[in-house]
Protein backbone atom coordinates (compact mmCIF):
# COMPACT_ATOMS: atom_id res chain seq x y z
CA UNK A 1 -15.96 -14.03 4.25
CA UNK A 2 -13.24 -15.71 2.09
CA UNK A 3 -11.92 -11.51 1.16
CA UNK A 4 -11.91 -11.12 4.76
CA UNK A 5 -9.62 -13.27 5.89
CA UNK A 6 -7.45 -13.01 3.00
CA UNK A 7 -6.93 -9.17 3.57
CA UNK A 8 -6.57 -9.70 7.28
CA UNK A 9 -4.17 -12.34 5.85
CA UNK A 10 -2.35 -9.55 3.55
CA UNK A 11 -2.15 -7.18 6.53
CA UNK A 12 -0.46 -9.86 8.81
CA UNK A 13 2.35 -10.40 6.43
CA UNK A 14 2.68 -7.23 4.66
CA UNK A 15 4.70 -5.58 7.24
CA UNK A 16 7.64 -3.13 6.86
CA UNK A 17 10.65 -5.83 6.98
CA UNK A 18 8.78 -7.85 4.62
CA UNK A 19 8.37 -5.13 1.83
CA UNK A 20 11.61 -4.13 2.46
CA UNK A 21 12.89 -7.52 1.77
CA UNK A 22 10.71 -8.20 -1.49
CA UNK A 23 11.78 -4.72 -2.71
CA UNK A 24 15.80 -5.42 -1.97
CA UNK A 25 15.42 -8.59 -3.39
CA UNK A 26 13.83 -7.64 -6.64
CA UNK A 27 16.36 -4.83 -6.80
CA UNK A 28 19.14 -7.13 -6.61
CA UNK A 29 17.85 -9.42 -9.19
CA UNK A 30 17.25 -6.26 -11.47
CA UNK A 31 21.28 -4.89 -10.77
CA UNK A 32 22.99 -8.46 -11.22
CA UNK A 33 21.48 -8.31 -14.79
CA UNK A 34 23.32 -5.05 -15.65
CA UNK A 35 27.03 -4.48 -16.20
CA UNK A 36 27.29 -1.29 -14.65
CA UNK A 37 28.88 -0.54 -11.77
CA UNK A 38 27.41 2.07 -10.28
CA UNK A 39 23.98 0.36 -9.55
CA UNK A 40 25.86 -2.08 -7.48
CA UNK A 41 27.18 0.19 -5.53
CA UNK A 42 24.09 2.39 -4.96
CA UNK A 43 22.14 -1.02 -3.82
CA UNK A 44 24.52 -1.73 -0.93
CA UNK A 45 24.49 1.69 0.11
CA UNK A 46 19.98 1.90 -0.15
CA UNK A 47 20.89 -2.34 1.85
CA UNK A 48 23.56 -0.90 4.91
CA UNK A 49 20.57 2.49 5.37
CA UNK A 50 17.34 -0.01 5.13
CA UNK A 51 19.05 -2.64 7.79
């Protein structure tokens, strides 16, 4: 009962926008860490196509 309503649970919130928004965030975490350029400027380009 209890893995029932968690993956109807999982469903409800694991929508498009919300992976989307996990995965953008992690990825900006992961390119403020780095000094180059270039990832920076590929992650706004992947942010303006996604939104």
């Amino acid at each position: 009962m209890i893995s029932k309503i968690l993956s109807t649970l999982a469903l409800k919130l694991l929508t498009e926008k919300v992976i989307i928004k996990i995965t953008l965030s992690c990825a900006g975490y992961l390119v403020k860490k780095t000094d180059n350029k270039l990832d920076n400027e590929l992650l706004e380009t992947i942010k303006s196509a996604l939104e």
